[in-house]
C-alpha atoms as a PDB file:
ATOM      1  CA  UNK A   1       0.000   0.000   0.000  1.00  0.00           C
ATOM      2  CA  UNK A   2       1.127   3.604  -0.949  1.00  0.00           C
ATOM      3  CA  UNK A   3       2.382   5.625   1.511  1.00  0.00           C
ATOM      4  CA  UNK A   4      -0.416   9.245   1.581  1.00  0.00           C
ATOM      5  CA  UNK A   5       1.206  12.270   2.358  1.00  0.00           C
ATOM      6  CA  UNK A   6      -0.710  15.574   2.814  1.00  0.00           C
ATOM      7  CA  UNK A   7      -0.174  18.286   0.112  1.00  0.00           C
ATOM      8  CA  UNK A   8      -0.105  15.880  -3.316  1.00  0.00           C
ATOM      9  CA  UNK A   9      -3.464  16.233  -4.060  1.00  0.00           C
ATOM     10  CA  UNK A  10      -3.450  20.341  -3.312  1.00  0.00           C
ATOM     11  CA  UNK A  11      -0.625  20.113  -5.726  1.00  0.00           C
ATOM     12  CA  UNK A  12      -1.946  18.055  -8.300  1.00  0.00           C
ATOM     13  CA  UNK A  13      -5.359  20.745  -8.308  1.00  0.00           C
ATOM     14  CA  UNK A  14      -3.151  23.523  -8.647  1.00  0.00           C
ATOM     15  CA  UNK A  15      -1.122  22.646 -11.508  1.00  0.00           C
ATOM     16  CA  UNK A  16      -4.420  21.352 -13.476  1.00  0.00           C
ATOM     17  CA  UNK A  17      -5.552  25.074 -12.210  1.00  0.00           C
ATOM     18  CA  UNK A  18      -2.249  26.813 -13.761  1.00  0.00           C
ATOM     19  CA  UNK A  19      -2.311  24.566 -16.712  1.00  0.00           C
ATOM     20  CA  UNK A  20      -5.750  25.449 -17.631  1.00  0.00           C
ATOM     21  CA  UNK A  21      -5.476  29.573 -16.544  1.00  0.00           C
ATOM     22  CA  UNK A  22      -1.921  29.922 -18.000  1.00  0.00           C
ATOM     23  CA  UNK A  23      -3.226  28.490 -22.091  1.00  0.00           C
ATOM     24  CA  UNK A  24      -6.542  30.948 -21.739  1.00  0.00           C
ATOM     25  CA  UNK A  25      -4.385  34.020 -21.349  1.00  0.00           C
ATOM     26  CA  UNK A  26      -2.487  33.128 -24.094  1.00  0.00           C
ATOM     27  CA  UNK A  27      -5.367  34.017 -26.371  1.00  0.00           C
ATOM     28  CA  UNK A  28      -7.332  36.533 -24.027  1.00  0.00           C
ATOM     29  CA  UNK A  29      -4.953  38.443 -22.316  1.00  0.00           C
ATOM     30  CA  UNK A  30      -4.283  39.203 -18.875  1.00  0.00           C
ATOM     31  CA  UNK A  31      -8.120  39.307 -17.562  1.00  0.00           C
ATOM     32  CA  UNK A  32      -8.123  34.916 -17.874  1.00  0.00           C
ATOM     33  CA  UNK A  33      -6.056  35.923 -14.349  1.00  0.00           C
ATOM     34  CA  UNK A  34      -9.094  37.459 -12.652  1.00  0.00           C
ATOM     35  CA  UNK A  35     -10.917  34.180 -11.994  1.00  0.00           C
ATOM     36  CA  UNK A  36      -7.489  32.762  -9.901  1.00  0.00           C
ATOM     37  CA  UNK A  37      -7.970  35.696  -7.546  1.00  0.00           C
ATOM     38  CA  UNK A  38     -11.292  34.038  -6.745  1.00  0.00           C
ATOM     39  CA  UNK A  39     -10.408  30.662  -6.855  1.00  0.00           C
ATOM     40  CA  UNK A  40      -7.263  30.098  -5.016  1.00  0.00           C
ATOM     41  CA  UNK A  41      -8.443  29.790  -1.844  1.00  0.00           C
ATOM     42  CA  UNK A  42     -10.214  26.845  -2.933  1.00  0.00           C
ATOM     43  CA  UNK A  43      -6.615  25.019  -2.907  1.00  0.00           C
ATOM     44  CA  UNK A  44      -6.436  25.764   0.935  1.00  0.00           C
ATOM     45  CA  UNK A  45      -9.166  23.974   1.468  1.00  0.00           C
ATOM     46  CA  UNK A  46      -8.620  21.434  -0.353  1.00  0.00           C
ATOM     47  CA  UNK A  47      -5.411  21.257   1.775  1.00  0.00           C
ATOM     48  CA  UNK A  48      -7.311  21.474   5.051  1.00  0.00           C
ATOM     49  CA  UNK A  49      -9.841  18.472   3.469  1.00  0.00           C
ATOM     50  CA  UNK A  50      -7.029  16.149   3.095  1.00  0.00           C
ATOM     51  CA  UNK A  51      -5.452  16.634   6.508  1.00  0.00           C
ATOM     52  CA  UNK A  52      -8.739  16.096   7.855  1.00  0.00           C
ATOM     53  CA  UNK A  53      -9.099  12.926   5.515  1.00  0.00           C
ATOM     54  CA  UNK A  54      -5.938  11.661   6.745  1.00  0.00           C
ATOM     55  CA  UNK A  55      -6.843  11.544  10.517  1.00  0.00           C
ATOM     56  CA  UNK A  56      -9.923  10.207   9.324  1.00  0.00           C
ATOM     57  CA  UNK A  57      -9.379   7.319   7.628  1.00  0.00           C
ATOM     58  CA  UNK A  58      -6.037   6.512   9.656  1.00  0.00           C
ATOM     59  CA  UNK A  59      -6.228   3.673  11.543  1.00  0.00           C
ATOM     60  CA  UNK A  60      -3.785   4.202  14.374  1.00  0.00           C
ATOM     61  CA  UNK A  61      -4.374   5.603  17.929  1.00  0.00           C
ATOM     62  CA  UNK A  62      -2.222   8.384  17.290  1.00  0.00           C
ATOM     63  CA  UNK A  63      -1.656   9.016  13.363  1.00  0.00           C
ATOM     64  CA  UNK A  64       1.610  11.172  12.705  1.00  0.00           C
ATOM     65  CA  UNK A  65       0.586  13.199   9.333  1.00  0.00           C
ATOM     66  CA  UNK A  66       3.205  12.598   6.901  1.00  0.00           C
ATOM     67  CA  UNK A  67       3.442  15.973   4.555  1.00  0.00           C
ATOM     68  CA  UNK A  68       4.434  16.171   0.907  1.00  0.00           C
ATOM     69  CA  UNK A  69       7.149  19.554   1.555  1.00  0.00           C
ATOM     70  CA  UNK A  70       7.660  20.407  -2.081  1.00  0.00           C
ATOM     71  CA  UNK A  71       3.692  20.115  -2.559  1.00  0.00           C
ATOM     72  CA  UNK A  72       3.178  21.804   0.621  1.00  0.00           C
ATOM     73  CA  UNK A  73       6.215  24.833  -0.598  1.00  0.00           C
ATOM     74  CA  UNK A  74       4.514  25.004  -4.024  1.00  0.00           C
ATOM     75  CA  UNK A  75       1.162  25.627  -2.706  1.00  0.00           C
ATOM     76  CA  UNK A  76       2.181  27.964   0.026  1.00  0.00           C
ATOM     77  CA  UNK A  77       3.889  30.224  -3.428  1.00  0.00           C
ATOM     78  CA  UNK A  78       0.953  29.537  -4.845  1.00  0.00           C
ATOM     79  CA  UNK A  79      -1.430  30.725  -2.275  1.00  0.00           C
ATOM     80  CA  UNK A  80       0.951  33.704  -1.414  1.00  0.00           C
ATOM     81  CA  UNK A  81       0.862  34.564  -4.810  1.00  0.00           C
ATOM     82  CA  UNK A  82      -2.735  34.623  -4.675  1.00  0.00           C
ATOM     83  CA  UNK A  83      -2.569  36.907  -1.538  1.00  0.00           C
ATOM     84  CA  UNK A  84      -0.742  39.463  -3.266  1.00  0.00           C
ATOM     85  CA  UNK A  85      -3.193  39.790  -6.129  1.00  0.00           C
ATOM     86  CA  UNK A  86      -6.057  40.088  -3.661  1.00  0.00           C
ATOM     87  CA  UNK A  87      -3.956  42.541  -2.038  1.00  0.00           C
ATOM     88  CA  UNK A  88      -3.116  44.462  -5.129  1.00  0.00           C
ATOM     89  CA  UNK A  89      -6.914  43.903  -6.678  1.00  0.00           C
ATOM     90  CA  UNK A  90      -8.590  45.869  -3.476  1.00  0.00           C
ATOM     91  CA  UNK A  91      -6.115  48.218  -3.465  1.00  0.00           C
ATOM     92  CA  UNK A  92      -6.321  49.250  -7.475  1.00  0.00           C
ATOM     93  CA  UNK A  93      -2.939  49.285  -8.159  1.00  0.00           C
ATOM     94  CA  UNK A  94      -2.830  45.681 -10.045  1.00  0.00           C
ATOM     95  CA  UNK A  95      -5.390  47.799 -11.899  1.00  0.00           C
ATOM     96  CA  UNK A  96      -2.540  50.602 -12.325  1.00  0.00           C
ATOM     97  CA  UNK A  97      -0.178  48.077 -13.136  1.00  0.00           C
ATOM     98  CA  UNK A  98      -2.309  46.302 -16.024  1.00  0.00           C
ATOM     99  CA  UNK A  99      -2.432  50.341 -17.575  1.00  0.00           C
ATOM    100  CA  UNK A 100       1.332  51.349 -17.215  1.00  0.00           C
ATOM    101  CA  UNK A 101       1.923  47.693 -18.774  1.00  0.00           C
ATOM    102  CA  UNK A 102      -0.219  47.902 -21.680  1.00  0.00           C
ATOM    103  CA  UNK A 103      -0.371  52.016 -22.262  1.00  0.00           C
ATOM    104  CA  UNK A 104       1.715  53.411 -25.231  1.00  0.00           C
ATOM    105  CA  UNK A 105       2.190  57.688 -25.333  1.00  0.00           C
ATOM    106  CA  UNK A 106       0.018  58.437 -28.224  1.00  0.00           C
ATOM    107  CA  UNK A 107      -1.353  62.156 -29.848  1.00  0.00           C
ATOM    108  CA  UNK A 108      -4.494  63.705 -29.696  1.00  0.00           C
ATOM    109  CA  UNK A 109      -6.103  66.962 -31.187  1.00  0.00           C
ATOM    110  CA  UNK A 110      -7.528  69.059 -29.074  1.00  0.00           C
ATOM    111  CA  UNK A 111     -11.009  69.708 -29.495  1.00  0.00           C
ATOM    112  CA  UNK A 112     -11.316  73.057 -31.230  1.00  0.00           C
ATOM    113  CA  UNK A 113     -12.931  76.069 -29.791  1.00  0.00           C
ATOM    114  CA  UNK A 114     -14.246  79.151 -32.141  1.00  0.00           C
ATOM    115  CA  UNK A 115     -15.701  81.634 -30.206  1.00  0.00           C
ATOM    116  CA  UNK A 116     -17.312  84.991 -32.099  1.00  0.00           C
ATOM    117  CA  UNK A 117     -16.702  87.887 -30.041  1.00  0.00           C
ATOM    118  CA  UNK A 118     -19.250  90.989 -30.096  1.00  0.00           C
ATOM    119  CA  UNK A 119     -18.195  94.609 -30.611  1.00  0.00           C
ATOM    120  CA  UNK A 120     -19.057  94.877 -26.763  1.00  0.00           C
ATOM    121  CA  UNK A 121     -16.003  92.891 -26.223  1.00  0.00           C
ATOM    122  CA  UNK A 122     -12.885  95.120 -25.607  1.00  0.00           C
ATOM    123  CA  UNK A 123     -10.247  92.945 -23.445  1.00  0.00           C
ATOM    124  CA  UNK A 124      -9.002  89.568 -23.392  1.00  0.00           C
ATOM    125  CA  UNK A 125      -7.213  88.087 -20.208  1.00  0.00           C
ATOM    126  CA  UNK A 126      -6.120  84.081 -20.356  1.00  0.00           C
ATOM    127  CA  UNK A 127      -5.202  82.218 -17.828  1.00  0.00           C
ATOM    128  CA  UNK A 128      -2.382  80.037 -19.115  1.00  0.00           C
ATOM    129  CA  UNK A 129      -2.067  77.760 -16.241  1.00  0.00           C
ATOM    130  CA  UNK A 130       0.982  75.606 -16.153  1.00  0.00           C
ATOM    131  CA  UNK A 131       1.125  74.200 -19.688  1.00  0.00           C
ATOM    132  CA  UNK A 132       3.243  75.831 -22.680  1.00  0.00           C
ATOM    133  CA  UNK A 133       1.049  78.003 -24.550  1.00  0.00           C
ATOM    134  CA  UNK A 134       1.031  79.821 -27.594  1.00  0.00           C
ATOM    135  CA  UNK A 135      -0.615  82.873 -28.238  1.00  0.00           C
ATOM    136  CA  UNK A 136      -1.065  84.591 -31.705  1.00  0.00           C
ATOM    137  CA  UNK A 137      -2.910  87.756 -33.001  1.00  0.00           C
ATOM    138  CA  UNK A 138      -5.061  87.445 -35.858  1.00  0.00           C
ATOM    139  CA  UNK A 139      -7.751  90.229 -38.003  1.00  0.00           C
ATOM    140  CA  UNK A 140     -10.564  87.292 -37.604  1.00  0.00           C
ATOM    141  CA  UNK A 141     -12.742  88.985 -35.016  1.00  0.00           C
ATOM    142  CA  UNK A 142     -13.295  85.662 -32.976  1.00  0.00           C
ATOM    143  CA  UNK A 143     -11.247  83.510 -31.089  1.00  0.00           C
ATOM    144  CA  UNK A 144     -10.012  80.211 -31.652  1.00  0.00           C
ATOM    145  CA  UNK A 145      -8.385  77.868 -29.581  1.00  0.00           C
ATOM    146  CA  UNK A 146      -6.946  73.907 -30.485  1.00  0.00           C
ATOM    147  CA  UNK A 147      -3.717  71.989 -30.565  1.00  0.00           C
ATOM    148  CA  UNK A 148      -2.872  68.810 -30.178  1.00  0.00           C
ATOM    149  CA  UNK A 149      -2.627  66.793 -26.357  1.00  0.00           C
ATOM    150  CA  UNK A 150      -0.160  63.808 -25.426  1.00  0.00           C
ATOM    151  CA  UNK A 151      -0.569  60.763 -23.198  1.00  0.00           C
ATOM    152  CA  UNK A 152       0.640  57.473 -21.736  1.00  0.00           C
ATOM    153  CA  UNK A 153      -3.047  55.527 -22.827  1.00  0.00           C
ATOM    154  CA  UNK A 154      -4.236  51.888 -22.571  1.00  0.00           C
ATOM    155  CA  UNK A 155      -5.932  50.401 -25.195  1.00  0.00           C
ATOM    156  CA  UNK A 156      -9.368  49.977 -23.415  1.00  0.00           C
ATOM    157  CA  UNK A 157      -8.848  53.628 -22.168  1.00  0.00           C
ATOM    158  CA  UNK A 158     -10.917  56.618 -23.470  1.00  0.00           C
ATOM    159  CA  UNK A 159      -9.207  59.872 -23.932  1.00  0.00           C
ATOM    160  CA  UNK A 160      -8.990  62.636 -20.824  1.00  0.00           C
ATOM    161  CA  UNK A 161     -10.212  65.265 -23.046  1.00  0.00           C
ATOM    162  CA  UNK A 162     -13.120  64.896 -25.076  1.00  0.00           C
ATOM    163  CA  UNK A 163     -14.737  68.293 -25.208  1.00  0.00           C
ATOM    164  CA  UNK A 164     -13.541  71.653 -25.211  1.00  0.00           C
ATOM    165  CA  UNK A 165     -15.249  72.055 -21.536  1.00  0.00           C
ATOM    166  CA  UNK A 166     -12.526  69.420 -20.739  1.00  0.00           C
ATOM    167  CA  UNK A 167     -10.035  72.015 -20.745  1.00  0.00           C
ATOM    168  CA  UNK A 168     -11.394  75.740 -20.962  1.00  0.00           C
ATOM    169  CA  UNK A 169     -13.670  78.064 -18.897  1.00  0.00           C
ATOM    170  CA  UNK A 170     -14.920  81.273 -20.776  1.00  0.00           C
ATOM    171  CA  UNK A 171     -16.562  83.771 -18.542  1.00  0.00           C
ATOM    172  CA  UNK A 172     -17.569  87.198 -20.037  1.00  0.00           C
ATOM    173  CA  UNK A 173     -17.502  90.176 -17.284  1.00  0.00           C
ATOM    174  CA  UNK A 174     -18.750  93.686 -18.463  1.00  0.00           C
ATOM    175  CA  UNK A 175     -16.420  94.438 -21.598  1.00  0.00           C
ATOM    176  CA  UNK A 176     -13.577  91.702 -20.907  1.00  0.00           C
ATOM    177  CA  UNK A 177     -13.101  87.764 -22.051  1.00  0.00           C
ATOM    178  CA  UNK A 178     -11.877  85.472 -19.693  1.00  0.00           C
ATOM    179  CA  UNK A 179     -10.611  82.219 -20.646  1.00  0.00           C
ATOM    180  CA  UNK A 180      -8.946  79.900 -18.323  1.00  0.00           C
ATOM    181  CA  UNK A 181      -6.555  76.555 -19.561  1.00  0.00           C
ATOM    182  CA  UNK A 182      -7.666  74.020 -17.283  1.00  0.00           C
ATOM    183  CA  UNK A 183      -4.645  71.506 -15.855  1.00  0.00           C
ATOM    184  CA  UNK A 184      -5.533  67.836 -17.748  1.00  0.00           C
ATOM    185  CA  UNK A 185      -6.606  64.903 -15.582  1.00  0.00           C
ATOM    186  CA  UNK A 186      -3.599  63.538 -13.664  1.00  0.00           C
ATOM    187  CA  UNK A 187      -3.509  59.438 -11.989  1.00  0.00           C
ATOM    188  CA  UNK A 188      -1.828  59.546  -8.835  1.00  0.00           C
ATOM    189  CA  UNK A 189       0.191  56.866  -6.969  1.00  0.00           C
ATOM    190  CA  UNK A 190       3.254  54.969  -7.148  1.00  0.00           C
ATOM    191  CA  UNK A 191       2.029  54.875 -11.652  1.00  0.00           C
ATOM    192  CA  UNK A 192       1.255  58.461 -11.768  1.00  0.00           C
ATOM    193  CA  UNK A 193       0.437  59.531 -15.366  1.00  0.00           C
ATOM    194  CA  UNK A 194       0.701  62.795 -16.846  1.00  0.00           C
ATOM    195  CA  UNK A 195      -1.381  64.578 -20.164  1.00  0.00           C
ATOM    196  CA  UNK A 196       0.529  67.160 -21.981  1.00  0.00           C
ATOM    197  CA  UNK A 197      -1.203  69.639 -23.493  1.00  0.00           C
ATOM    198  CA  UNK A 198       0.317  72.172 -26.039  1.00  0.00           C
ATOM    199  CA  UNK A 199      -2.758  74.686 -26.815  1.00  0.00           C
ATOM    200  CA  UNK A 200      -2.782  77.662 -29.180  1.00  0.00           C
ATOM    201  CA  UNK A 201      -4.739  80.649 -28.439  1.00  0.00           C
ATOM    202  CA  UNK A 202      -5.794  83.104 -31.385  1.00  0.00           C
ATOM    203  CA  UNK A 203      -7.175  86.193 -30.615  1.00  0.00           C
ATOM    204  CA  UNK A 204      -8.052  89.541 -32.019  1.00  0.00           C
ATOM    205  CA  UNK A 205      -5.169  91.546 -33.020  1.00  0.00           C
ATOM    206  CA  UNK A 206      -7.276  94.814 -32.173  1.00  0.00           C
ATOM    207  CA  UNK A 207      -8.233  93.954 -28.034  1.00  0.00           C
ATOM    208  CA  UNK A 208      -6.346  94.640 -25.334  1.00  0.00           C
ATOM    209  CA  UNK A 209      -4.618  91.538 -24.545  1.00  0.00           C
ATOM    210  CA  UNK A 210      -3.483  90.441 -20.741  1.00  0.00           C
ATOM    211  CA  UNK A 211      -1.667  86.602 -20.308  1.00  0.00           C
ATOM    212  CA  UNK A 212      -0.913  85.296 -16.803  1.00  0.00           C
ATOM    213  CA  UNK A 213       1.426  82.721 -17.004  1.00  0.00           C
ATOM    214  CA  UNK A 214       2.372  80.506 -14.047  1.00  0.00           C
ATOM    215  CA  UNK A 215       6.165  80.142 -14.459  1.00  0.00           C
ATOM    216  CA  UNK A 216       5.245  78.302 -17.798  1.00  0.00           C
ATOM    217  CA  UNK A 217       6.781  78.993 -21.233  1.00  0.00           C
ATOM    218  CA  UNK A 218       4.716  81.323 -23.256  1.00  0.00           C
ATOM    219  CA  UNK A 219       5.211  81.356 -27.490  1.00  0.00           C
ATOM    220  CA  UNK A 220       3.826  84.872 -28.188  1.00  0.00           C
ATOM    221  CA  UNK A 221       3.401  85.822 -32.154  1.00  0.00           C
ATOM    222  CA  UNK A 222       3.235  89.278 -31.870  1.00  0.00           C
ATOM    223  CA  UNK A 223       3.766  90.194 -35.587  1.00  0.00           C
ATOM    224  CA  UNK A 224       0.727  92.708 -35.875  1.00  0.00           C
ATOM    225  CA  UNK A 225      -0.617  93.560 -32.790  1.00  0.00           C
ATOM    226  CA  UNK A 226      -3.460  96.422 -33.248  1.00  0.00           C
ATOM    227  CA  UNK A 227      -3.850  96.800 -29.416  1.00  0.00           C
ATOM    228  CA  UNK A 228      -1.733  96.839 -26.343  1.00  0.00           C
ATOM    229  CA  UNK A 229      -0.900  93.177 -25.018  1.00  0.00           C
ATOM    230  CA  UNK A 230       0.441  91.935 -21.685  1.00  0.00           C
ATOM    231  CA  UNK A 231       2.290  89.399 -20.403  1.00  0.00           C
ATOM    232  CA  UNK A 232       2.827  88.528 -16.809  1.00  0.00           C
ATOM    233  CA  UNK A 233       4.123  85.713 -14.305  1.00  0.00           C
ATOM    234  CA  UNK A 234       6.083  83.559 -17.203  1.00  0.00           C
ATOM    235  CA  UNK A 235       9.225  81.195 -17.222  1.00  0.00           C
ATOM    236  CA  UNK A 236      10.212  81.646 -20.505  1.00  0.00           C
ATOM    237  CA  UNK A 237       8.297  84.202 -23.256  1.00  0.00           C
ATOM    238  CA  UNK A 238       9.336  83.551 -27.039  1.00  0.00           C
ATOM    239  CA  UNK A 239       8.347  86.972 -29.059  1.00  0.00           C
ATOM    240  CA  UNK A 240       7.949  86.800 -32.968  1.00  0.00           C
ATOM    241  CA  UNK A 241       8.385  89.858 -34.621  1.00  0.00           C
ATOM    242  CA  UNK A 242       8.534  90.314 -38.441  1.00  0.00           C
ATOM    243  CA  UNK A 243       9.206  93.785 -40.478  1.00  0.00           C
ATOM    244  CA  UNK A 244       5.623  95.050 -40.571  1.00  0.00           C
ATOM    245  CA  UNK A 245       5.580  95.017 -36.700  1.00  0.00           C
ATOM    246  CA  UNK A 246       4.852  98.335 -34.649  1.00  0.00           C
ATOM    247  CA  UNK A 247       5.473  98.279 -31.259  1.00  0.00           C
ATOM    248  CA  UNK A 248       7.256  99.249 -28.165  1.00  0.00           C
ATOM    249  CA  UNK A 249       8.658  96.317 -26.346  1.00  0.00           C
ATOM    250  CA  UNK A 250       9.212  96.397 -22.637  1.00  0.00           C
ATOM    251  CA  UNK A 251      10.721  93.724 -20.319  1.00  0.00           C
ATOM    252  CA  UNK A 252      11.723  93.365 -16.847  1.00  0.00           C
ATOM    253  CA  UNK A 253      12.776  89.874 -16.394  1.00  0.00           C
ATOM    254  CA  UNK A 254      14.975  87.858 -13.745  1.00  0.00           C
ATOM    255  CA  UNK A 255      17.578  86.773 -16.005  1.00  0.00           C
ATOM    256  CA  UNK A 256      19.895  88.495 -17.902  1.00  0.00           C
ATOM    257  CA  UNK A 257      18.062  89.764 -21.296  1.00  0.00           C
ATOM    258  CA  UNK A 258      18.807  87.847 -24.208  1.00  0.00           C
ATOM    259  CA  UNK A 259      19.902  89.906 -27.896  1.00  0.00           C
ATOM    260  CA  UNK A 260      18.448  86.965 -30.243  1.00  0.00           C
ATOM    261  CA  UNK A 261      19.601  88.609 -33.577  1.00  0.00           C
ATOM    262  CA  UNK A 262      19.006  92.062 -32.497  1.00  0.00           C
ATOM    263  CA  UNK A 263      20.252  94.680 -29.688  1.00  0.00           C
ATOM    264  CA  UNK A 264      17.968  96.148 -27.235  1.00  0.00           C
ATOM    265  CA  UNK A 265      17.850  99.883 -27.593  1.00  0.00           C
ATOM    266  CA  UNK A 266      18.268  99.761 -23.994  1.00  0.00           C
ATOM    267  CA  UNK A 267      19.135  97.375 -20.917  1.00  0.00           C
ATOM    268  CA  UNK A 268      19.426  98.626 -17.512  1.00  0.00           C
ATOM    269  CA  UNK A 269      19.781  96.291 -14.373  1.00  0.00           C
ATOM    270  CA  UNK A 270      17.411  97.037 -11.438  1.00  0.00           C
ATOM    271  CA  UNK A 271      19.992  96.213  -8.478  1.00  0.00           C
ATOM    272  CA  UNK A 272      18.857  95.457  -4.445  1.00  0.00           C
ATOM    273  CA  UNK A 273      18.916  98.973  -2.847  1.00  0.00           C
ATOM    274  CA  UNK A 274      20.526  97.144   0.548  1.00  0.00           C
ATOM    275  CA  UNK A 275      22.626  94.291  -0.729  1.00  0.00           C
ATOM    276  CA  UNK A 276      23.681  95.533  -4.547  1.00  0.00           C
ATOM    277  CA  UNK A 277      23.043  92.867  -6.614  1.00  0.00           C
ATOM    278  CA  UNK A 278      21.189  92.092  -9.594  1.00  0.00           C
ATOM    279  CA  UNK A 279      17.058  91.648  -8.923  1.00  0.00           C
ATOM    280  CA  UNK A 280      15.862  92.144 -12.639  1.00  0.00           C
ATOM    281  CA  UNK A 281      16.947  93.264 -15.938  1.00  0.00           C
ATOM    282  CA  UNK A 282      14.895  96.053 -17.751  1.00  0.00           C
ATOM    283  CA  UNK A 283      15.030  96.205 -21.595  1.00  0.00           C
ATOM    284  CA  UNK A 284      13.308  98.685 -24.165  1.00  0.00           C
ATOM    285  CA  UNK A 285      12.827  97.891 -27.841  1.00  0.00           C
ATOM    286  CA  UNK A 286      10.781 100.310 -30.567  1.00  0.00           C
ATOM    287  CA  UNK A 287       9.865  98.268 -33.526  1.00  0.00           C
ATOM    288  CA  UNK A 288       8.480 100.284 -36.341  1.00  0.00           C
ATOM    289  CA  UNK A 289       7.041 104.017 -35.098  1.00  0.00           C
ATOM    290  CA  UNK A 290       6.063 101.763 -31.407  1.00  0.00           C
ATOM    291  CA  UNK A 291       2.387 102.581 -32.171  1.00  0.00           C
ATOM    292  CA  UNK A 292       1.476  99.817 -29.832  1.00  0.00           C
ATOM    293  CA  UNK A 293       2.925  98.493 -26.461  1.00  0.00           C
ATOM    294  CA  UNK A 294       4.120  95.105 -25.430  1.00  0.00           C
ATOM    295  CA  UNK A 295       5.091  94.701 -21.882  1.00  0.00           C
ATOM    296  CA  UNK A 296       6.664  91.720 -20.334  1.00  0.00           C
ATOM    297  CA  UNK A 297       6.983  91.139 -16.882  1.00  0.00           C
ATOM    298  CA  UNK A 298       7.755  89.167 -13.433  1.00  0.00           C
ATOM    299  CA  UNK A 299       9.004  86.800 -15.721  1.00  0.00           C
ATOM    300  CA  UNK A 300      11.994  85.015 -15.978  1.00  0.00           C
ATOM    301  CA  UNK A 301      13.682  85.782 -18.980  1.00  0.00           C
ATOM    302  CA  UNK A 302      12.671  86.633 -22.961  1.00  0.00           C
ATOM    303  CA  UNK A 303      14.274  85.852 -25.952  1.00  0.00           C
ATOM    304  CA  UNK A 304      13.726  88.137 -29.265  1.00  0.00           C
ATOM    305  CA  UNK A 305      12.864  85.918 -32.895  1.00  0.00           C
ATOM    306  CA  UNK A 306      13.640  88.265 -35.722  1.00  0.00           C
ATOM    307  CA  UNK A 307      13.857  87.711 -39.426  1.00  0.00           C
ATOM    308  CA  UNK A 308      17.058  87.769 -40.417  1.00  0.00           C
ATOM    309  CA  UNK A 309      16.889  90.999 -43.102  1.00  0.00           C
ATOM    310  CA  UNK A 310      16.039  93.258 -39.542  1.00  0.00           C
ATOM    311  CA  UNK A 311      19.548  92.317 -38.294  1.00  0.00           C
END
């Protein structure tokens, strides 16, 4: 007669288990998986049945179970394995895991705002918030916002930004446009995921313009400006210019003011009245007969783009 030890038969159930789950996600993916998470338990008792079965059907006074150690050490992986999926299942981050796993950074267009402005409409102020933005001036008397959006995305994911309500907010007050950039949908955790969004603003050439950065980079286009435009709280501002452009540039900026093809008419540094160093740099520029004014500041620094035949 063959000698029972505990633990072969909780083997034998578990590799028919594995040998069954492990072909089926092969062809379905990583979901065949789930049902082990309930199941694996069931190998426990199954365990606990045939130590009980043992002492049971023994016949002596005082039965010494004999156990199977590798079946019993396989198991015990097995169900510790299980233990940490239930673990990581209530939790959500197996969830996380499955999407950082199986996501791939793809592009997106933003969805595209046109917004017709009435002659009541005088001032525009945007909110940049902390994505790069770039602004432009334009002689369509509406305004116009899309670009494009990028994202780490699983294939059973939908997009973070479907509608332009996704990541706007237009409020008109008496004679002035607000718009505020909304921050995209962030996952947080130990598989934190990011959405970077690269928007382009278009706005009336002839309104008074105001952007509020938040230490973000700001591409302005201000080749013909009709009105005076503002920018304030930036990193980094990029100004276009071409040869039909008429305006009076003002900086003050942090860092040292960079020429970029051309010479500021004038650079002064703004020193610490106690200590005698350098706070800011202040720079003037007339373009043209400086009909119209341009005024950077408590920003960090701006760098001049200028065709190459205004050298």
């Amino acid at each position: 007669m063959r000698n029972w030890r505990v633990g072969t038969v909780s083997m034998g159930l578990s590799l028919i288990l594995l040998g069954v789950i492990l072909p089926i996600s092969q062809m379905k993916g990583s979901q065949a998986f789930e049902p082990l998470l309930l199941w694996w338990p069931a190998i426990l008792v199954v365990l606990g049945i045939e130590i009980l079965l043992f002492l049971f059907v023994s016949k002596q006074e005082n039965p010494v179970i004999k156990y199977d150690f590798l079946s019993i050490l396989f198991v015990g992986v097995l169900g510790t394995v299980g233990i940490t999926l239930t673990v990581l299942t209530s939790t959500g981050l197996l969830e996380q895991v499955q999407t950082v796993v199986g996501s791939e950074e793809v592009t997106f267009d933003l969805p595209e705002l046109t917004e017709a402005l009435s002659d009541d409409i005088k001032r525009v102020i945007i909110e940049t918030g902390n994505q790069p933005v770039t602004v432009e001036g334009t002689t369509d008397k509406a305004l116009h916002v899309f670009g494009t959006y990028r994202t780490a995305l699983h294939q059973d994911d939908e997009p973070p930004i479907t509608s332009v309500e996704e990541y706007t907010l237009m409020k008109t007050v008496g004679n002035t446009l607000y718009i505020y950039m909304k921050d995209p949908k962030m996952k947080t955790g130990p598989f934190s995921s990011y959405t970077n969004v690269t928007p382009t603003i278009v706005v009336p050439e002839n309104l008074r313009l105001e952007v509020r950065g938040q230490n973000n980079e700001i591409d302005l286009h201000a080749s013909s400006i009709g009105n005076h435009w503002l920018v304030d709280g930036a990193g980094e501002v990029d100004v276009h210019v071409n040869e039909n452009t008429d305006m009076k540039l003002s900086a003050t900026v942090r860092q040292e003011l960079v020429n970029s093809n051309k010479v500021w008419d004038q650079v002064e540094e703004i020193k610490d009245e106690v200590n005698q160093y350098t706070q800011e740099y202040k720079g003037l520029l007339t373009l043209g007969t400086g009909t119209y004014h341009l005024s950077i500041t408590n920003s960090d620094w701006v760098e001049l783009h200028i065709p190459e035949n205004m050298k």
